[in-house]
N, C-alpha and C. Protein backbone atom coordinates (compact mmCIF):
# COMPACT_ATOMS: atom_id res chain seq x y z
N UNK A 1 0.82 -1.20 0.00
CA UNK A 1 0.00 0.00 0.00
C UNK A 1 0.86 1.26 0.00
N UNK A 2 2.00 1.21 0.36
CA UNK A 2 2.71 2.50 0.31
C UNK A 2 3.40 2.94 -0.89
N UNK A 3 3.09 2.39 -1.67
CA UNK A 3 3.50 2.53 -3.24
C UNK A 3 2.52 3.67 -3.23
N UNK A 4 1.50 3.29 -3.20
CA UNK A 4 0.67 4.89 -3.72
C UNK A 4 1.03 6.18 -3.02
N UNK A 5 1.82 5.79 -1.86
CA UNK A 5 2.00 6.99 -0.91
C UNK A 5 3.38 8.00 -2.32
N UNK A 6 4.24 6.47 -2.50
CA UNK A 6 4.98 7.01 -3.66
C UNK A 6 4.33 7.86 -4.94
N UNK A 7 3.18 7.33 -5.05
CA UNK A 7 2.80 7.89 -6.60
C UNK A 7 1.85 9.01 -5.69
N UNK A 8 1.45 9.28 -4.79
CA UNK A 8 1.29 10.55 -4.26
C UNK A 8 2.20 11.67 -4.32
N UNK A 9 3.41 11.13 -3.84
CA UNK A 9 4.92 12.02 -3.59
C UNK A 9 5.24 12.40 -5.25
N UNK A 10 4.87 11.36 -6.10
CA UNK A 10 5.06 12.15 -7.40
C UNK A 10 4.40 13.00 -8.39
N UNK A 11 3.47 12.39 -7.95
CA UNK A 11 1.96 13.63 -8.18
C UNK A 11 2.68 15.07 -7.92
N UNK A 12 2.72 15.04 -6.57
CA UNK A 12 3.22 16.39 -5.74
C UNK A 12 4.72 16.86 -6.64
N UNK A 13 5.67 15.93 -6.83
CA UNK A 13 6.62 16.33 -7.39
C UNK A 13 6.69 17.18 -8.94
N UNK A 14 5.55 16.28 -9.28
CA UNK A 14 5.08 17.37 -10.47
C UNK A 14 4.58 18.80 -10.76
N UNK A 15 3.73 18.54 -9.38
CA UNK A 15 3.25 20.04 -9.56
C UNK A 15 3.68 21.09 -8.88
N UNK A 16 4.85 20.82 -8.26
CA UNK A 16 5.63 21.24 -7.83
C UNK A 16 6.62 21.93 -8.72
N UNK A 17 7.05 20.94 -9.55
CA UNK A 17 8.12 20.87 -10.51
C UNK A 17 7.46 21.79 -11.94
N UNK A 18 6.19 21.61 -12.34
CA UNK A 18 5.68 22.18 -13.10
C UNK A 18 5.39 23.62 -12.96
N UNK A 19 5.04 24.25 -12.12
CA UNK A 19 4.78 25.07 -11.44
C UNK A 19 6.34 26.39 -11.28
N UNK A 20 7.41 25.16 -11.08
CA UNK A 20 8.92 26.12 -10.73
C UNK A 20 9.35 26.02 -12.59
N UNK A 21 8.86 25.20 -13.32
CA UNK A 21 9.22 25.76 -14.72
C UNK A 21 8.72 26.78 -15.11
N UNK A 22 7.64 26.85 -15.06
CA UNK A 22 6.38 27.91 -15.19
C UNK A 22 7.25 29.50 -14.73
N UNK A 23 7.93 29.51 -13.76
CA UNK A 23 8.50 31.07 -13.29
C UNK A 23 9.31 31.19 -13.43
N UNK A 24 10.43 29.55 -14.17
CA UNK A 24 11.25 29.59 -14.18
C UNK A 24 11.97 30.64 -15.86
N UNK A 25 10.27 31.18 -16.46
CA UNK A 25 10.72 32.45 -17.65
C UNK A 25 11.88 31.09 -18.43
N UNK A 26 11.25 30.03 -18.93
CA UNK A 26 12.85 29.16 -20.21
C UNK A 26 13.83 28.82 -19.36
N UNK A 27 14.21 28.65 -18.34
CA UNK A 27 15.11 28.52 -17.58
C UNK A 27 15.85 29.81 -17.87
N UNK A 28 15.70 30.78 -17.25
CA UNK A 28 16.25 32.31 -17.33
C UNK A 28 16.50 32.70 -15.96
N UNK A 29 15.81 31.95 -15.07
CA UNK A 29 15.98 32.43 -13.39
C UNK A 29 16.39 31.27 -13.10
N UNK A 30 17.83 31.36 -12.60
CA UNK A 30 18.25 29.81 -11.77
C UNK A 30 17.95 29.29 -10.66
N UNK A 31 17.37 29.67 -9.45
CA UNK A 31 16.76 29.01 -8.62
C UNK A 31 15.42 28.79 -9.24
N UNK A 32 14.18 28.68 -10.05
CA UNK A 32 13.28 27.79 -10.37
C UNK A 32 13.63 27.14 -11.24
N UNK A 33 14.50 27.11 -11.77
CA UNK A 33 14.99 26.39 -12.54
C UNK A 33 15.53 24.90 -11.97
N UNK A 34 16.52 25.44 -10.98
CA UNK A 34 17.43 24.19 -10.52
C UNK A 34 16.27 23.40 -9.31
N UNK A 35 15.05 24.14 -8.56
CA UNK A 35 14.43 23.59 -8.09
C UNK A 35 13.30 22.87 -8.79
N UNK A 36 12.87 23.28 -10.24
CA UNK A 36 12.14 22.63 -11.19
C UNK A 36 12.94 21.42 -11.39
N UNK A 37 13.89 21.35 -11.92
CA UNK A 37 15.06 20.31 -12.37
C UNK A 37 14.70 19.04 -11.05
N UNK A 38 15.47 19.40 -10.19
CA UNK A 38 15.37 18.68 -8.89
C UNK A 38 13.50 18.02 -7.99
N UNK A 39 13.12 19.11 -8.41
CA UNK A 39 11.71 18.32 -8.53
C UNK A 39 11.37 16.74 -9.31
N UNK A 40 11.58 17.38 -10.78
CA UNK A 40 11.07 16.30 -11.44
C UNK A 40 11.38 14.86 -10.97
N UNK A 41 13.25 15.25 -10.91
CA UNK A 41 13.96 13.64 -10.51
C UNK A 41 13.14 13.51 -9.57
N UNK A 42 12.51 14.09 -8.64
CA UNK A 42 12.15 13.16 -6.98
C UNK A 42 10.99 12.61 -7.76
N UNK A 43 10.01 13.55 -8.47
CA UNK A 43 8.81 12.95 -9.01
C UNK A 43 9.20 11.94 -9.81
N UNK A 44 10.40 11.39 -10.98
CA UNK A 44 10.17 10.39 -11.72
C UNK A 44 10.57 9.14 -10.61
N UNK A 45 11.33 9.69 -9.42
CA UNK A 45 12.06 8.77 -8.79
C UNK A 45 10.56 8.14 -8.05
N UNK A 46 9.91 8.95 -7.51
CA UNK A 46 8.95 8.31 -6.37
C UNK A 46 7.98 7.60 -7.58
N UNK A 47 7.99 7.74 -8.79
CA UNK A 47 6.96 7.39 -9.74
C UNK A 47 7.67 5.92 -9.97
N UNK A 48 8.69 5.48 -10.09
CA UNK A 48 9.39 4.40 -10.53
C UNK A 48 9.16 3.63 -9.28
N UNK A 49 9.22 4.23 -8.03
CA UNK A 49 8.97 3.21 -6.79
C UNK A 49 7.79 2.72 -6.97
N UNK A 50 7.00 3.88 -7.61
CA UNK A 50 4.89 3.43 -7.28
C UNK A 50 5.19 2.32 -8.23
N UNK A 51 5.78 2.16 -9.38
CA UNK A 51 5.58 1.31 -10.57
C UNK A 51 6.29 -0.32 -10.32
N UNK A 52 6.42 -0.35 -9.08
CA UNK A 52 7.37 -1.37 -9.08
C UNK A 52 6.25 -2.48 -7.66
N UNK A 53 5.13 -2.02 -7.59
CA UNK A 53 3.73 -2.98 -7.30
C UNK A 53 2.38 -1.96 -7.93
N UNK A 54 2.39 -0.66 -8.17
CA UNK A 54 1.30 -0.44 -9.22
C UNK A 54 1.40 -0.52 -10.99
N UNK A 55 0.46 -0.90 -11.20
CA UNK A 55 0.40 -1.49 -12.88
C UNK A 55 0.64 -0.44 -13.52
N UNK A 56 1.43 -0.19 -14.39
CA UNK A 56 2.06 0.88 -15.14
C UNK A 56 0.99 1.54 -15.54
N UNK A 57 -0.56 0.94 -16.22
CA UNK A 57 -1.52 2.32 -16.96
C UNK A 57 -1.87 2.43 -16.13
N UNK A 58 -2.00 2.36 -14.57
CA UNK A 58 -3.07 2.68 -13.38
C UNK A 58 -1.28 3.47 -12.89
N UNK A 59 -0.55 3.57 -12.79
CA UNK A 59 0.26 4.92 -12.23
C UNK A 59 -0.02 5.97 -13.20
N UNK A 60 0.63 5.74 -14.37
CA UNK A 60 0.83 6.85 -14.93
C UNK A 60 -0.62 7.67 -15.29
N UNK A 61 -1.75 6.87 -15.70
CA UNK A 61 -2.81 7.15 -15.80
C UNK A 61 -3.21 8.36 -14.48
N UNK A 62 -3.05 7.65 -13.31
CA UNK A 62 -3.34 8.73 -12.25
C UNK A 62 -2.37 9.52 -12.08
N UNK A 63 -1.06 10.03 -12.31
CA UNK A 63 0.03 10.60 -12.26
C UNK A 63 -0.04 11.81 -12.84
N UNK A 64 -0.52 11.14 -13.70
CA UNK A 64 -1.08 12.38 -15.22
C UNK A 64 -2.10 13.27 -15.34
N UNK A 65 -3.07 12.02 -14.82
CA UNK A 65 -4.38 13.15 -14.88
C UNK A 65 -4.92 13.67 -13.52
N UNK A 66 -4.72 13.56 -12.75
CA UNK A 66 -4.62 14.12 -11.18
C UNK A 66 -3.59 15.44 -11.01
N UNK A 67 -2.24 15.15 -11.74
CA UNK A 67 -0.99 15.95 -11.96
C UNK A 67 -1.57 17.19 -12.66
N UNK A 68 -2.35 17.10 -13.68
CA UNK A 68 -2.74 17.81 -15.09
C UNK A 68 -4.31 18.22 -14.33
N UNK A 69 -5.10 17.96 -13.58
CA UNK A 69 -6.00 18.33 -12.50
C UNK A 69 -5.59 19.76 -11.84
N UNK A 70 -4.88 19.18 -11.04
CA UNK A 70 -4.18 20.14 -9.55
C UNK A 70 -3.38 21.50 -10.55
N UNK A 71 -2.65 21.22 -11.77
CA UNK A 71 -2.33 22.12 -12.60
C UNK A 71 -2.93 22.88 -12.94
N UNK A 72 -3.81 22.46 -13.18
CA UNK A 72 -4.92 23.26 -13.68
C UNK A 72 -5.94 24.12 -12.47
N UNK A 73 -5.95 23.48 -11.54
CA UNK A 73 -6.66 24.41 -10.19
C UNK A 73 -5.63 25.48 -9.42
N UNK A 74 -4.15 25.60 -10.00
CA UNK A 74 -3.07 26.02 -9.57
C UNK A 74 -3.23 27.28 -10.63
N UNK A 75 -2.80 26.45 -11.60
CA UNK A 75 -2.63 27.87 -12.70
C UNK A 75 -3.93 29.04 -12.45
N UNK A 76 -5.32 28.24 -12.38
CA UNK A 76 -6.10 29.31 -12.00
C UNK A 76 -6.12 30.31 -11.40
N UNK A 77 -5.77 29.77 -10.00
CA UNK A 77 -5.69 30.15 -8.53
C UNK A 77 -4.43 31.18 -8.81
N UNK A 78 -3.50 30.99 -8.57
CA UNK A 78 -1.97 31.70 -8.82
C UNK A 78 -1.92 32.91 -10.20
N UNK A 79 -1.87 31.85 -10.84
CA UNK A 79 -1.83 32.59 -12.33
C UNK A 79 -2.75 33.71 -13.53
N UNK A 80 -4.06 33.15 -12.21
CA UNK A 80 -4.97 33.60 -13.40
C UNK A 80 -4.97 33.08 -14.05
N UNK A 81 -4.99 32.00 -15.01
CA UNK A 81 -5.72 31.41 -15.97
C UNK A 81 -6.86 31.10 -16.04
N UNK A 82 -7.29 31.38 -17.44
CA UNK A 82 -9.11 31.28 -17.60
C UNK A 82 -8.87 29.53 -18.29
N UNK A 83 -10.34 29.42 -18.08
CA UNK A 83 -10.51 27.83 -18.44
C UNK A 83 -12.22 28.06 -18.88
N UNK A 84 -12.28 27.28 -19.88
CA UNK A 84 -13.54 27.66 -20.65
C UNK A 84 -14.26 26.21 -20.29
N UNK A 85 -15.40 25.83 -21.05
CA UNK A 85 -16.19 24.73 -20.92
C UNK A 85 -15.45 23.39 -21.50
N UNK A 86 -14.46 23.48 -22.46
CA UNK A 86 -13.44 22.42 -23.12
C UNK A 86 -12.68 22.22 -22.27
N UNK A 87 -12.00 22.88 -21.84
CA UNK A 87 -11.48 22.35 -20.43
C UNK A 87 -11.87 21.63 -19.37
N UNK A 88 -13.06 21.86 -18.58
CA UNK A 88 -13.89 21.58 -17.81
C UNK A 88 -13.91 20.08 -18.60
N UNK A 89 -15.05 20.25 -19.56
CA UNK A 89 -14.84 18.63 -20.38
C UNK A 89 -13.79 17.99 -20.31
N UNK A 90 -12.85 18.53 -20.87
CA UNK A 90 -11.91 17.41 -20.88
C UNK A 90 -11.26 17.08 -20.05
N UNK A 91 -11.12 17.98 -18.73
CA UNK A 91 -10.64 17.61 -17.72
C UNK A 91 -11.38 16.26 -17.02
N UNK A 92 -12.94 16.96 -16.87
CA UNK A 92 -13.57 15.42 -16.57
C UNK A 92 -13.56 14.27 -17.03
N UNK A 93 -13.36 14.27 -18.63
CA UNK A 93 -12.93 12.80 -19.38
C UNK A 93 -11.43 12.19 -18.61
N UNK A 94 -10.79 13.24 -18.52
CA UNK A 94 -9.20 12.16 -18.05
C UNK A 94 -9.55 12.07 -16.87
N UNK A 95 -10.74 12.23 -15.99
CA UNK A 95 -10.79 12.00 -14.20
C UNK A 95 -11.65 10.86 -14.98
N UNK A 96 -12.68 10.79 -15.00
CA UNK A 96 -13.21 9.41 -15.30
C UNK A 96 -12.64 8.75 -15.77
N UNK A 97 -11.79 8.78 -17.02
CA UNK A 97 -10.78 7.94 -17.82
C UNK A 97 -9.94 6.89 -15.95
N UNK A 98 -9.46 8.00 -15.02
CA UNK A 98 -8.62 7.42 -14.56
C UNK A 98 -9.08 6.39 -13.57
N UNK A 99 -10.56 7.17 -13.06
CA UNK A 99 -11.08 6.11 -12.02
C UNK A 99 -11.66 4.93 -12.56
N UNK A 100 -12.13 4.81 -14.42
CA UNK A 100 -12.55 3.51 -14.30
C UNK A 100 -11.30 2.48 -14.49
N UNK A 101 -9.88 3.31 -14.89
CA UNK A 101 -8.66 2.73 -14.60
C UNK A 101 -8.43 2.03 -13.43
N UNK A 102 -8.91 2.73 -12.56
CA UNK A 102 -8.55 2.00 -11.30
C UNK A 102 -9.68 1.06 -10.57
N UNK A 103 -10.78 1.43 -10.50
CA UNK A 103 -11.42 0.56 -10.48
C UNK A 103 -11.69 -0.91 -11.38
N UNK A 104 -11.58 -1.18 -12.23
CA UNK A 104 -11.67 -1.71 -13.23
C UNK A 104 -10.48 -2.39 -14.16
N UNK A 105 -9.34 -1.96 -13.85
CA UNK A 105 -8.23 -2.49 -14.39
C UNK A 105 -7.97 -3.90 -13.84
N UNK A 106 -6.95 -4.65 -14.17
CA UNK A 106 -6.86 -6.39 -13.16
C UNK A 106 -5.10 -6.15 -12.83
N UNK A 107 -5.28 -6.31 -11.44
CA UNK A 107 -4.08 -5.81 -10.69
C UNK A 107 -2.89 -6.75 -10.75
């Protein structure tokens, strides 16, 4: 069970990591940069632990679209970004996409 705690930690590492590219202006400012950088590795690292008792389309599946979720409630929040009704849609297709992944996949 603590594998998911891993693919939690990489979730987080992403949007973490996504987030310090984002200010990081192209890599033009070196501290979001080198803390973007250093993000990711923890995120691919804790993602390779989840993958090593969760089934590869049920990590990355939730990795991704949970990751690409929280991104999206971030960029809002922080950034201001607008998000129209296609968004909304399609955001809900990759959340359903992921839960009938997990429910429904054979472990």
């Amino acid at each position: 069970m603590y594998y998911y705690v891993f693919l939690l930690l990489a979730i987080l590492g992403e949007l973490v990591g996504t987030n310090l590219l984002k200010i990081s202006m192209g890599f033009s400012k070196l501290l979001p940069t080198i803390g973007s950088l250093l993000s990711f590795a923890v995120c691919f690292y804790c993602l390779s632990i989840a993958m090593i008792k969760v089934p590869l389309n049920i990590a990355y599946a939730t990795w991704s679209g949970i990751g690409l979720l929280l991104s999206t409630v971030v960029a809002v929040i922080l950034y201001k970004e607008a998000i129209n009704i296609s968004t909304i849609i399609g955001l809900t297709l990759i959340i359903v996409g992921v839960v009938i992944l997990n429910l429904y996949s054979t472990k």
